[in-house]
N, C-alpha and C. Protein backbone atom coordinates (compact mmCIF):
# COMPACT_ATOMS: atom_id res chain seq x y z
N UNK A 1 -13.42 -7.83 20.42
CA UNK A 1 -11.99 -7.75 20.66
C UNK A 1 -11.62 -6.29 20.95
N UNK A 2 -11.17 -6.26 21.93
CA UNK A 2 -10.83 -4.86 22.30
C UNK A 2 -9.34 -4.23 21.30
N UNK A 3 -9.50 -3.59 20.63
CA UNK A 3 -8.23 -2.85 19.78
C UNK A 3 -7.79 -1.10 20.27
N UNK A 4 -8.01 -1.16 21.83
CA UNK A 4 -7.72 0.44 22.72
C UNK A 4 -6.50 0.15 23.27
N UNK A 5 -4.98 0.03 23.15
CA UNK A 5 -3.86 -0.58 23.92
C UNK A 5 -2.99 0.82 24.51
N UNK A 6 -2.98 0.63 25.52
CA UNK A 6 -1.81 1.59 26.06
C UNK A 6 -0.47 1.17 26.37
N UNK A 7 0.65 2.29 26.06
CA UNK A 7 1.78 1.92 26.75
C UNK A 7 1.99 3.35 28.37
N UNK A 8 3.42 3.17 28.38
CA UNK A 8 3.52 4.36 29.41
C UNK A 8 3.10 5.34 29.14
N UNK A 9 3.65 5.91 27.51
CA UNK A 9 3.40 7.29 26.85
C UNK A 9 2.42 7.36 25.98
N UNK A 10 1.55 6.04 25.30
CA UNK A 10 1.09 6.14 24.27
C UNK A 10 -0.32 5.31 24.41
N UNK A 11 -1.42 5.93 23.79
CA UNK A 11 -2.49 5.31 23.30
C UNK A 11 -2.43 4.49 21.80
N UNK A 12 -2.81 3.63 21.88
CA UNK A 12 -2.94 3.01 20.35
C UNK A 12 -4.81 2.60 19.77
N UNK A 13 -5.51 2.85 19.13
CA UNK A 13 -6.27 2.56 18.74
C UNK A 13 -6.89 2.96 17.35
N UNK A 14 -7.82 2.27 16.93
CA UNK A 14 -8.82 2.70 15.88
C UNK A 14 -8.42 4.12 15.00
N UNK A 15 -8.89 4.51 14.23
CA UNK A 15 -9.36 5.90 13.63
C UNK A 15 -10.17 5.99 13.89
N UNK A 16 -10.42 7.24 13.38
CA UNK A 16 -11.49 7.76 13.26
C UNK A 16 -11.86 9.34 12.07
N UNK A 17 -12.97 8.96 11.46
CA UNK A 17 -12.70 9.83 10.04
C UNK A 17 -12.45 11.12 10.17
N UNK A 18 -12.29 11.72 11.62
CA UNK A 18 -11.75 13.10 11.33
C UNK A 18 -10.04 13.06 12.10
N UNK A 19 -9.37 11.81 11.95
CA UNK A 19 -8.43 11.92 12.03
C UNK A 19 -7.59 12.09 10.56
N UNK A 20 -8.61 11.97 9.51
CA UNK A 20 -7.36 12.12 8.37
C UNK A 20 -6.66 13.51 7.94
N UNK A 21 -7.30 15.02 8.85
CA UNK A 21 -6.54 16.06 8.27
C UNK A 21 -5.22 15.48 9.04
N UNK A 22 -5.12 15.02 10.47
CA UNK A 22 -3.88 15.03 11.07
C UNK A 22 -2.87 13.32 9.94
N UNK A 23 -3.26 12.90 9.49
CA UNK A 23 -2.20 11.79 8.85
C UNK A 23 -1.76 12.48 7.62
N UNK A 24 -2.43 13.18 6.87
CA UNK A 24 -2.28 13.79 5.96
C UNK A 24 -1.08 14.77 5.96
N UNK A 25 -1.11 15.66 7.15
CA UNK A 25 -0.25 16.64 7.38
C UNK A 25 1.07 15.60 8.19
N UNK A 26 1.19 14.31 8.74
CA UNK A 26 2.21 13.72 9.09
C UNK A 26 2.77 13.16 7.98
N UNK A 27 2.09 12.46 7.16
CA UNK A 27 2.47 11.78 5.83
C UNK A 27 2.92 13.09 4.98
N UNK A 28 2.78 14.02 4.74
CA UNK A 28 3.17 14.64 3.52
C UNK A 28 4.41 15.55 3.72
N UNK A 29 5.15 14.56 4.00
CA UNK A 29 6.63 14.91 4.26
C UNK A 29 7.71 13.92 3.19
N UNK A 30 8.33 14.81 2.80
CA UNK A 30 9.00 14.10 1.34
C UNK A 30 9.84 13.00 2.03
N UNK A 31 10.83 13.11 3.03
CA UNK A 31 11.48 11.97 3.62
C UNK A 31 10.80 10.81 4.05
N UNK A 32 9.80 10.70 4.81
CA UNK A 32 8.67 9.53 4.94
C UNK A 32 8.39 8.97 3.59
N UNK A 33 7.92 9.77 2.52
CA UNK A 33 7.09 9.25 1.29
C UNK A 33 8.40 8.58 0.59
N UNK A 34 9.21 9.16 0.79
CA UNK A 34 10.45 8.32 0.15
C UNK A 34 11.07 6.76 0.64
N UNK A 35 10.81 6.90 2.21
CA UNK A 35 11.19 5.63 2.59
C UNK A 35 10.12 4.67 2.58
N UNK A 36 8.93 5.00 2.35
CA UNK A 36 7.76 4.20 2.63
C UNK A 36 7.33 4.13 1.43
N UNK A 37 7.16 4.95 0.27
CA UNK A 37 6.52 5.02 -0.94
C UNK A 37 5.47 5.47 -1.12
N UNK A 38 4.97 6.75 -0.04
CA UNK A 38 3.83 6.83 -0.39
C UNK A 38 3.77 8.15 -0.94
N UNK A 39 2.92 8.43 -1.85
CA UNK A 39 2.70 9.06 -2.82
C UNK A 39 2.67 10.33 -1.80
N UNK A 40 3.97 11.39 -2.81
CA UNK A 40 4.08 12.78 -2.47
C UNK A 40 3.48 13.61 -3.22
N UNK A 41 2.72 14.71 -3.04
CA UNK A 41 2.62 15.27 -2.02
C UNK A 41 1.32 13.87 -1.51
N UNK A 42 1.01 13.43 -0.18
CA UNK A 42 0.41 13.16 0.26
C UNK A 42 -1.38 14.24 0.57
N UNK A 43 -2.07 14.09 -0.30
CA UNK A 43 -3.03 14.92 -0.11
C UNK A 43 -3.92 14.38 1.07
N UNK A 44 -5.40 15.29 1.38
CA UNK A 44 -6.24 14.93 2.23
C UNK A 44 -6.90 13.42 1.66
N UNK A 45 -7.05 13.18 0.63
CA UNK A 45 -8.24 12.12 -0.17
C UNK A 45 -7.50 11.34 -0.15
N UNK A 46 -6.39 11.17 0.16
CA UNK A 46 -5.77 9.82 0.03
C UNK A 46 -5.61 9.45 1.82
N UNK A 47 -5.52 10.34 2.61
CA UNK A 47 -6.17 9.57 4.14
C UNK A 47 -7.71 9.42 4.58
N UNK A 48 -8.04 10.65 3.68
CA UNK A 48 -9.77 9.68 3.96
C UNK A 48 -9.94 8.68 3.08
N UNK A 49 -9.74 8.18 1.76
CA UNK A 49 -10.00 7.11 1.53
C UNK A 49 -9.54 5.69 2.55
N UNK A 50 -7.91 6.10 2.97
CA UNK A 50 -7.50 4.80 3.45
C UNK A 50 -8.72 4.98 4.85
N UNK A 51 -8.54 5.84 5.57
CA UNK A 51 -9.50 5.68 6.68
C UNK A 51 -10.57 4.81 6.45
N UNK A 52 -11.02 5.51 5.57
CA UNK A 52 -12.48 4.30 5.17
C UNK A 52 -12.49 3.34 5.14
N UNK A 53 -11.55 2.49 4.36
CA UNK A 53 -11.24 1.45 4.22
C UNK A 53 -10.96 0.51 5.58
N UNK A 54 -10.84 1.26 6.31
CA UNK A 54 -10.24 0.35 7.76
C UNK A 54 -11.33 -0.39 8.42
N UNK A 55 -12.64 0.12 8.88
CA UNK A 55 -13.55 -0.63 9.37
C UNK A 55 -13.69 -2.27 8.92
N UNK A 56 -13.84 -2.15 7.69
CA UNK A 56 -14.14 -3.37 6.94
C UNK A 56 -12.90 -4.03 7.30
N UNK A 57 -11.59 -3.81 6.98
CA UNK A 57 -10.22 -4.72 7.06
C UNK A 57 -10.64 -5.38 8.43
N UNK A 58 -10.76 -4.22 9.30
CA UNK A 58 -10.78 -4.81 10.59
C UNK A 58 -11.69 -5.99 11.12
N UNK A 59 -12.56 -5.53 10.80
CA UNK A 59 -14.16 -6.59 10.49
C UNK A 59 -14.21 -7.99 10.22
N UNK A 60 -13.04 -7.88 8.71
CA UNK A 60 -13.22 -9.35 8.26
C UNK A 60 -11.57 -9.86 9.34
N UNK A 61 -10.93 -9.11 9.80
CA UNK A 61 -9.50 -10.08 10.83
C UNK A 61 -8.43 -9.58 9.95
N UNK A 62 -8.68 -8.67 8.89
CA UNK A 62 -7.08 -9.38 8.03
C UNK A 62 -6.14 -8.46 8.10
N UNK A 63 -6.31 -7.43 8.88
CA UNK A 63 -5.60 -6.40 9.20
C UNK A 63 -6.25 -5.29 10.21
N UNK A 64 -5.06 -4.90 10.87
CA UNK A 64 -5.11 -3.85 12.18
C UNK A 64 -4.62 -2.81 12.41
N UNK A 65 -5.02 -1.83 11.44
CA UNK A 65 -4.44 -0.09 11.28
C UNK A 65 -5.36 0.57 12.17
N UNK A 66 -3.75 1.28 12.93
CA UNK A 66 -4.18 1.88 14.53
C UNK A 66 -3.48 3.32 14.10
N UNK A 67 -4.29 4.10 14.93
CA UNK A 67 -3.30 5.39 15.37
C UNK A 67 -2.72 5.44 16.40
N UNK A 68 -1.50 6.28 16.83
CA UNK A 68 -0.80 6.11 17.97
C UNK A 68 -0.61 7.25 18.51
N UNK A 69 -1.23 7.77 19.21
CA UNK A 69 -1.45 9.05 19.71
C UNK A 69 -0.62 9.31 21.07
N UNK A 70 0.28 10.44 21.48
CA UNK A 70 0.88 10.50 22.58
C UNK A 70 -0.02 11.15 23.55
N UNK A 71 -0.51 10.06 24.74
CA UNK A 71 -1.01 11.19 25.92
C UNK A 71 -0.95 12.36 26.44
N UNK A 72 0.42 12.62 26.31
CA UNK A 72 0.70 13.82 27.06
C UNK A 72 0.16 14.89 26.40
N UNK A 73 0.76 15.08 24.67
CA UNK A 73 0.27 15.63 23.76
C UNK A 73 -1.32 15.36 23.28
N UNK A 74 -1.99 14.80 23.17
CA UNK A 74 -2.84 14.43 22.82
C UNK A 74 -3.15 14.45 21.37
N UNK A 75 -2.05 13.86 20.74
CA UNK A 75 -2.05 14.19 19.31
C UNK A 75 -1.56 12.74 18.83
N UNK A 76 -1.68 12.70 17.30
CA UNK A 76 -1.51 11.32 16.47
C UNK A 76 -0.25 11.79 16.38
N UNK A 77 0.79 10.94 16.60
CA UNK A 77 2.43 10.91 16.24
C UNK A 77 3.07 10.05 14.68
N UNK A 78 1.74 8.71 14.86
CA UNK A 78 2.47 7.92 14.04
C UNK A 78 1.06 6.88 13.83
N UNK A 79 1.58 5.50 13.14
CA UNK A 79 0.83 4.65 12.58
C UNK A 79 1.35 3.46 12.65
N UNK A 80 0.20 2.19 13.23
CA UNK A 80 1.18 1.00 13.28
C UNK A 80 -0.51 -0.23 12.77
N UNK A 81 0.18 -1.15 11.87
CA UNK A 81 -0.73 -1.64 11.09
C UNK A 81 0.02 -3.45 11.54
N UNK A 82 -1.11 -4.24 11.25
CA UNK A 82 -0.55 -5.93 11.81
C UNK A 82 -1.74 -6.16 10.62
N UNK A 83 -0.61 -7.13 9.54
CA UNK A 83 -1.75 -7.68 8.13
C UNK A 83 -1.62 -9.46 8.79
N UNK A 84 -3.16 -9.42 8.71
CA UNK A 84 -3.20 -11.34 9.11
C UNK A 84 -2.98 -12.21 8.02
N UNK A 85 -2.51 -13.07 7.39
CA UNK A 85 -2.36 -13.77 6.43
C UNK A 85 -2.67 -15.42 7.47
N UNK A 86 -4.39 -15.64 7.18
CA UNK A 86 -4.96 -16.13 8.19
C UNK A 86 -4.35 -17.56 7.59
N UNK A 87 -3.60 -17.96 6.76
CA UNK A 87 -3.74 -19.09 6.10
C UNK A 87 -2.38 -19.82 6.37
N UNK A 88 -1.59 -19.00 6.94
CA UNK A 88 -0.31 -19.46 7.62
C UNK A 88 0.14 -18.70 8.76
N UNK A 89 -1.00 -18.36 9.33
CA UNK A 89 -1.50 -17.98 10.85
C UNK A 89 -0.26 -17.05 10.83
N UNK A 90 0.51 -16.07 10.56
CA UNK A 90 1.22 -15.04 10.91
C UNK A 90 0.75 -13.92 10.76
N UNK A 91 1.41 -12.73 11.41
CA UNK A 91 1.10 -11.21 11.17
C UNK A 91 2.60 -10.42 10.59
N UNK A 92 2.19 -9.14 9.29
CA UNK A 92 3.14 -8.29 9.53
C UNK A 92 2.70 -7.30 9.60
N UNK A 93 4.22 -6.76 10.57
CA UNK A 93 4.04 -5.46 10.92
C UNK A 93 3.95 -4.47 9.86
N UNK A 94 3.85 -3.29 9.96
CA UNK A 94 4.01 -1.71 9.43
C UNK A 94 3.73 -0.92 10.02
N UNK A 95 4.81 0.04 10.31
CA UNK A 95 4.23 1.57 10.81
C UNK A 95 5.36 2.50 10.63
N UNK A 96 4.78 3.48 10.55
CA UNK A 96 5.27 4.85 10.41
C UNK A 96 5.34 5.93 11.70
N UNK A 97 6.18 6.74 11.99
CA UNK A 97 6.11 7.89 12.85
C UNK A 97 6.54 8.85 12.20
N UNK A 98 5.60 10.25 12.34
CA UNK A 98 5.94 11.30 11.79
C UNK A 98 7.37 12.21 11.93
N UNK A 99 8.24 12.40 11.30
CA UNK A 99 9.60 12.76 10.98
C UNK A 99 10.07 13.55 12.72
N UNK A 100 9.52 14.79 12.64
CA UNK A 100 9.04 15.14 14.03
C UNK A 100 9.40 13.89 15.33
N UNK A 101 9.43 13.13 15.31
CA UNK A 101 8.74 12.62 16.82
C UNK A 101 10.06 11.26 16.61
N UNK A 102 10.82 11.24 15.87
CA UNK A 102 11.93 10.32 15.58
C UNK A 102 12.81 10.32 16.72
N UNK A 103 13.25 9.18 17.18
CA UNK A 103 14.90 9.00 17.91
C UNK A 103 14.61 9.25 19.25
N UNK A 104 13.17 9.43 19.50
CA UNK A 104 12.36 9.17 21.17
C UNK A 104 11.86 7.84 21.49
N UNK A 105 12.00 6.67 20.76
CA UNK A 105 11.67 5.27 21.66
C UNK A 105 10.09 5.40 20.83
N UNK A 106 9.56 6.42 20.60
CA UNK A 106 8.05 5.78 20.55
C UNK A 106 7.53 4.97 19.54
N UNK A 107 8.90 4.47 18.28
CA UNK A 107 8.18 3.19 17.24
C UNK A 107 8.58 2.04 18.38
N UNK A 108 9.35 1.45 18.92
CA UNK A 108 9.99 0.69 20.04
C UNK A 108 8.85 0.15 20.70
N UNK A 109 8.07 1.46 21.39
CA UNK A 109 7.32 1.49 22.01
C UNK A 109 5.54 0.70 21.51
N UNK A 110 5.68 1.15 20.42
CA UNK A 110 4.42 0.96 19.95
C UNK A 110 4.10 -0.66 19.21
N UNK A 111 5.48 -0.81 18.87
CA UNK A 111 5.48 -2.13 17.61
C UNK A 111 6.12 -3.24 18.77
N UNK A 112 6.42 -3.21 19.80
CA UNK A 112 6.13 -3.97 21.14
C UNK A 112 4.76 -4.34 21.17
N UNK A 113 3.63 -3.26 21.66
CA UNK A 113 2.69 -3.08 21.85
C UNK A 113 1.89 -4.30 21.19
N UNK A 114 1.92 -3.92 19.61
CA UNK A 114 1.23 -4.68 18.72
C UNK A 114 1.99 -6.02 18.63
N UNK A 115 3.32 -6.31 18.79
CA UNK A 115 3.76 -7.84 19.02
C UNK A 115 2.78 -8.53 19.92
N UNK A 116 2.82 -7.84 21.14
CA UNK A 116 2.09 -8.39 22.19
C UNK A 116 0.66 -8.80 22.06
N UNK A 117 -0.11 -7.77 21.45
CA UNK A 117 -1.14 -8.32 20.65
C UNK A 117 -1.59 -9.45 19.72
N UNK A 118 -0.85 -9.48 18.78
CA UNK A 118 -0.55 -10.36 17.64
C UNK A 118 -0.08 -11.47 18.18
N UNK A 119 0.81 -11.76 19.54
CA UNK A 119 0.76 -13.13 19.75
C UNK A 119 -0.52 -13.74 21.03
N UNK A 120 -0.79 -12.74 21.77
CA UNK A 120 -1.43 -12.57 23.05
C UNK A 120 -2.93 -12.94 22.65
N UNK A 121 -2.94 -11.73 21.82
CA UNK A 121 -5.07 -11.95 21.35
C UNK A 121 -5.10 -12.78 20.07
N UNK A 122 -4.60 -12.17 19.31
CA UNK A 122 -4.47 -12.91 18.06
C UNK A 122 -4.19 -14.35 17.85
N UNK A 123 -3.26 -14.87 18.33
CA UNK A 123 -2.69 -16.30 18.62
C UNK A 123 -2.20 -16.44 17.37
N UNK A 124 -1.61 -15.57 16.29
CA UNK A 124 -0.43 -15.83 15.46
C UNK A 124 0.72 -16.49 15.73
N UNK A 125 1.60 -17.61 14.60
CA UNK A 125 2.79 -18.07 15.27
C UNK A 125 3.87 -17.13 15.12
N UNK A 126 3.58 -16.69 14.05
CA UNK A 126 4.83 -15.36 13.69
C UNK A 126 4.49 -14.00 13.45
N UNK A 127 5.06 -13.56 14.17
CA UNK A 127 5.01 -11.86 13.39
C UNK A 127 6.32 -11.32 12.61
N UNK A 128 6.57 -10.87 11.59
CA UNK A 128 7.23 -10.37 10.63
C UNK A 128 7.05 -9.21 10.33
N UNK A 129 8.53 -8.37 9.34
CA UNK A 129 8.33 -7.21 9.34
C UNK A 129 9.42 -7.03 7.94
N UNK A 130 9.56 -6.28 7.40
CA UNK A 130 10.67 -5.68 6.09
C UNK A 130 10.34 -4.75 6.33
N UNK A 131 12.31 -4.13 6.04
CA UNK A 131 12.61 -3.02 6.29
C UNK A 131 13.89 -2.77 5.17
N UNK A 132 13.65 -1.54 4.39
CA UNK A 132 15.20 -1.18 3.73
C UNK A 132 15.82 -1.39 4.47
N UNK A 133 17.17 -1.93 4.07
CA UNK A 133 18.32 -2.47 4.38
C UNK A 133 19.11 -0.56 4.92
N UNK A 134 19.07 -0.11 4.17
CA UNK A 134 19.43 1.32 4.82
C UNK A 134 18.65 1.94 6.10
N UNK A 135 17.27 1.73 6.20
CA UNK A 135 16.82 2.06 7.25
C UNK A 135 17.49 1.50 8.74
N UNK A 136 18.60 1.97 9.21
CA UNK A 136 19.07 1.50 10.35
C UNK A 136 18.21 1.64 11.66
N UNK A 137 17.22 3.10 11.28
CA UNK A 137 16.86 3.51 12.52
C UNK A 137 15.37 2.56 13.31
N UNK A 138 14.64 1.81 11.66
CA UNK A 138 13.50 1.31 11.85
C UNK A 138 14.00 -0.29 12.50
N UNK A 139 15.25 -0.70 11.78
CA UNK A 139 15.99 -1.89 11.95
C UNK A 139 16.15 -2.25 13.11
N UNK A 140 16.26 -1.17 14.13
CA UNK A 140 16.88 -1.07 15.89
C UNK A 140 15.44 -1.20 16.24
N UNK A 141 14.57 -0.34 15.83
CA UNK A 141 12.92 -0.49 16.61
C UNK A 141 13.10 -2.31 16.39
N UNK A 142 12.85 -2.87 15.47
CA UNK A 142 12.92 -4.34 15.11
C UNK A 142 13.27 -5.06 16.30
N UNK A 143 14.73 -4.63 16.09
CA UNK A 143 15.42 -5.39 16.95
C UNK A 143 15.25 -5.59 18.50
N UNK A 144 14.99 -4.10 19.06
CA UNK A 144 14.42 -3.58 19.98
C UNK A 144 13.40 -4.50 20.87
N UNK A 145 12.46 -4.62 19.37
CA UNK A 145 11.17 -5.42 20.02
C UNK A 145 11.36 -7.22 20.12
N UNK A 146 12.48 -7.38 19.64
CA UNK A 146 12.70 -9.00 19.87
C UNK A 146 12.85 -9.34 18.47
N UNK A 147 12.10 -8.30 17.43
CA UNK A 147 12.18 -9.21 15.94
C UNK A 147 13.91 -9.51 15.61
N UNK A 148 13.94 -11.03 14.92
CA UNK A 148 15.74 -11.23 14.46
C UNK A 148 15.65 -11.41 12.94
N UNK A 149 16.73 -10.79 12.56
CA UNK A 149 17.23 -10.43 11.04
C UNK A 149 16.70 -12.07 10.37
N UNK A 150 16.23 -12.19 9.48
CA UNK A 150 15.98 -13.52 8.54
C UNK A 150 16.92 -13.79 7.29
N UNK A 151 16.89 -12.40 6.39
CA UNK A 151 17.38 -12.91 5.64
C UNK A 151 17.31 -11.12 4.49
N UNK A 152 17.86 -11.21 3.44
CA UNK A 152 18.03 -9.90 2.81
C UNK A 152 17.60 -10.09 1.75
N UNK A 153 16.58 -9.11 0.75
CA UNK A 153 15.96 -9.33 -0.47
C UNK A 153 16.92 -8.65 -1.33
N UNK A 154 17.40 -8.89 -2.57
CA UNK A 154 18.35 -7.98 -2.64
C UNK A 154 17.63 -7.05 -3.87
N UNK A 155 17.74 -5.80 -4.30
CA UNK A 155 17.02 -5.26 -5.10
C UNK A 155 15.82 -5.30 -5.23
N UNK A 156 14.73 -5.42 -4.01
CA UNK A 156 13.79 -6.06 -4.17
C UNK A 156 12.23 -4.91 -3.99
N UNK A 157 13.22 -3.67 -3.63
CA UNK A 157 12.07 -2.31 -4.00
C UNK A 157 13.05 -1.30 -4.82
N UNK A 158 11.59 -0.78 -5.62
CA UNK A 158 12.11 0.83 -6.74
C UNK A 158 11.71 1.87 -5.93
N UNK A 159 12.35 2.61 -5.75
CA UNK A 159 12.32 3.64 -4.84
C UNK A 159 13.42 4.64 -5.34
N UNK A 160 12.90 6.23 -5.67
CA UNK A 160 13.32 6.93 -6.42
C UNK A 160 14.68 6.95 -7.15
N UNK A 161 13.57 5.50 -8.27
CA UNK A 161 14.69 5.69 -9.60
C UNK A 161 15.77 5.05 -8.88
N UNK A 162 15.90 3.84 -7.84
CA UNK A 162 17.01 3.03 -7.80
C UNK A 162 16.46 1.70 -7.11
N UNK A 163 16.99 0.58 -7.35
CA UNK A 163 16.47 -0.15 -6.53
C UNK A 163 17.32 -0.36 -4.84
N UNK A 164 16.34 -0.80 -4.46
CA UNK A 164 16.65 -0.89 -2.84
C UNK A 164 16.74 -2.02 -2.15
N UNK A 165 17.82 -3.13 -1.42
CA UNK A 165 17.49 -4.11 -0.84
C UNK A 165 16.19 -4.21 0.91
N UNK A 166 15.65 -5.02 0.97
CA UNK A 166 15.05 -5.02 1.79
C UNK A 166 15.18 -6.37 3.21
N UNK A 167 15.55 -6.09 4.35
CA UNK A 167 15.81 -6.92 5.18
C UNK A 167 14.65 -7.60 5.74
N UNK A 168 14.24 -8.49 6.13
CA UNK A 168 13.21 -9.58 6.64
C UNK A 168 13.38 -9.76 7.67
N UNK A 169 12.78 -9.66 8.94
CA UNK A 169 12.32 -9.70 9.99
C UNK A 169 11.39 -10.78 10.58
N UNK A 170 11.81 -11.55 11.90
CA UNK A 170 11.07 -12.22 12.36
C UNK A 170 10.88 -12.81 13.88
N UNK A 171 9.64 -12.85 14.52
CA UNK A 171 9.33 -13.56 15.60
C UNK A 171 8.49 -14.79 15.38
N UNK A 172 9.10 -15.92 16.27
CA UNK A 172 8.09 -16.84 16.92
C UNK A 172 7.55 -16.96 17.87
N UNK A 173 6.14 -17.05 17.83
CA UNK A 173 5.70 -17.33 18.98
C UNK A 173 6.45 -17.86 20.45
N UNK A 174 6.84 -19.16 19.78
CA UNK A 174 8.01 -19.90 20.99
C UNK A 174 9.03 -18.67 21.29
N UNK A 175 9.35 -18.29 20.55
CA UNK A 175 10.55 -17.37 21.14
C UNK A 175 10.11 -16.09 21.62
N UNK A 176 8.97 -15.78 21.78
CA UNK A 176 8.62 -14.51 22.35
C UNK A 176 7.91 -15.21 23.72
N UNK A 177 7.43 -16.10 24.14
CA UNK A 177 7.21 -17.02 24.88
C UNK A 177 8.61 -17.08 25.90
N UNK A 178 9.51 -17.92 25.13
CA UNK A 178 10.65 -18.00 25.97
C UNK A 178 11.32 -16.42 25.99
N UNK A 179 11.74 -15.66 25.58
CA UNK A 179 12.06 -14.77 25.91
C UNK A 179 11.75 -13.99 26.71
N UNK A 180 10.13 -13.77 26.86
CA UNK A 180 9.78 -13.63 28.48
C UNK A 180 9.65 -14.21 29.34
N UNK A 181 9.47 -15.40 29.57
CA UNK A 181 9.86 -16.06 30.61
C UNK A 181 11.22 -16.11 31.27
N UNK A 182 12.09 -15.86 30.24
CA UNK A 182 13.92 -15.94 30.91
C UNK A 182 14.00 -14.30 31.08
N UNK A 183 13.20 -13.35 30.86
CA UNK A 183 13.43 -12.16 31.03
C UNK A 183 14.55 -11.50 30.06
N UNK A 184 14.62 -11.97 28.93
CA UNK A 184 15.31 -11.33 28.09
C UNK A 184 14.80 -10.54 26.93
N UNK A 185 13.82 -10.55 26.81
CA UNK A 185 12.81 -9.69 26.24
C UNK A 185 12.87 -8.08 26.34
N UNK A 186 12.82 -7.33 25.04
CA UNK A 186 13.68 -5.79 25.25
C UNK A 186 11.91 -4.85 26.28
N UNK A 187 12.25 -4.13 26.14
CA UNK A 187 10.70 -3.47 26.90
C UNK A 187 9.66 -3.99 25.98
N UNK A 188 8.56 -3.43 27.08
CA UNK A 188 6.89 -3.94 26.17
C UNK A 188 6.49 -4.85 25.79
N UNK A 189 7.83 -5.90 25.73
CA UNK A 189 7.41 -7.59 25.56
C UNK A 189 7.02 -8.45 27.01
């Protein structure tokens, strides 16, 4: 299965283990670790471990953590991950872009990308996604890519010392189907 995807601006593929000084230095930004939860300061050992870990995920199907590197730049911007939950044939999304590189189209860009995948190669019926209910900006990538609002968790993450509601996200197959065919589909679909 080929996992090398391009868009206009962007490469998406694989790691590779000397990409973890660059996630390390994107992740260890207190605003990211706050909306995502990942442990601040973000050191080096905690992207080479996850690195490691990826071959195998990938191996057995049950997940697809990519880097997303901008051509022009030739640098990692961000991160976009598709978990298979082979047992009710859907995928969800996750990804991150480094604080830096925000409010340019390129999560839009990328989590298109991997829709297209996830229904195209994959043959998932749904792809899904949660997002804080405050995150407006990740909410529009969502929306962007065709995903529609489901439903609201309410209090349903701890996140510094408060809880946080979380919004639910979703595509069907059929409807990413029909949506390109009637041409109503936002870019990259």
């Amino acid at each position: 299965m080929r996992l090398n995807f391009e868009t206009e601006r962007l490469i998406i593929q694989p790691f590779k283990n000397d990409d973890a000084y660059r996630i390390k230095e994107l992740a260890n930004d207190e605003i990211l670790a706050n909306i995502l939860g990942l442990p601040y300061p973000y050191k080096l050992e905690h992207a080479q471990e996850w690195i490691l870990t990826q071959p195998d995920v990938i191996a057995a199907g049950s997940e697809y953590p990519l880097k997303v590197v901008h051509k022009q730049w030739n640098e990692i911007i961000g991160t976009v991950t598709l978990r298979i939950d082979k047992k009710n044939n859907k995928g969800e999304l996750g990804y991150w872009i480094g604080t830096d590189y925000w409010g340019n189209g390129f999560a839009t860009e990328f989590v298109s990308k991997m829709i297209e995948f996830g229904f195209n190669e994959l043959n998932v019926n749904k792809i899904c996604a949660s997002v804080l209910s405050k995150n407006k900006a990740s909410k529009k990538v969502l929306e962007k890519s065709g995903l529609l609002k489901e439903g609201t968790l309410k209090q349903n993450r701890f996140l510094l010392n408060k809880y946080e509601d979380v919004d639910l996200y979703g595509l069907l197959k059929v409807e990413y189907i029909s949506k390109k065919i009637l041409g109503i589909a936002t870019k990259g679909i």
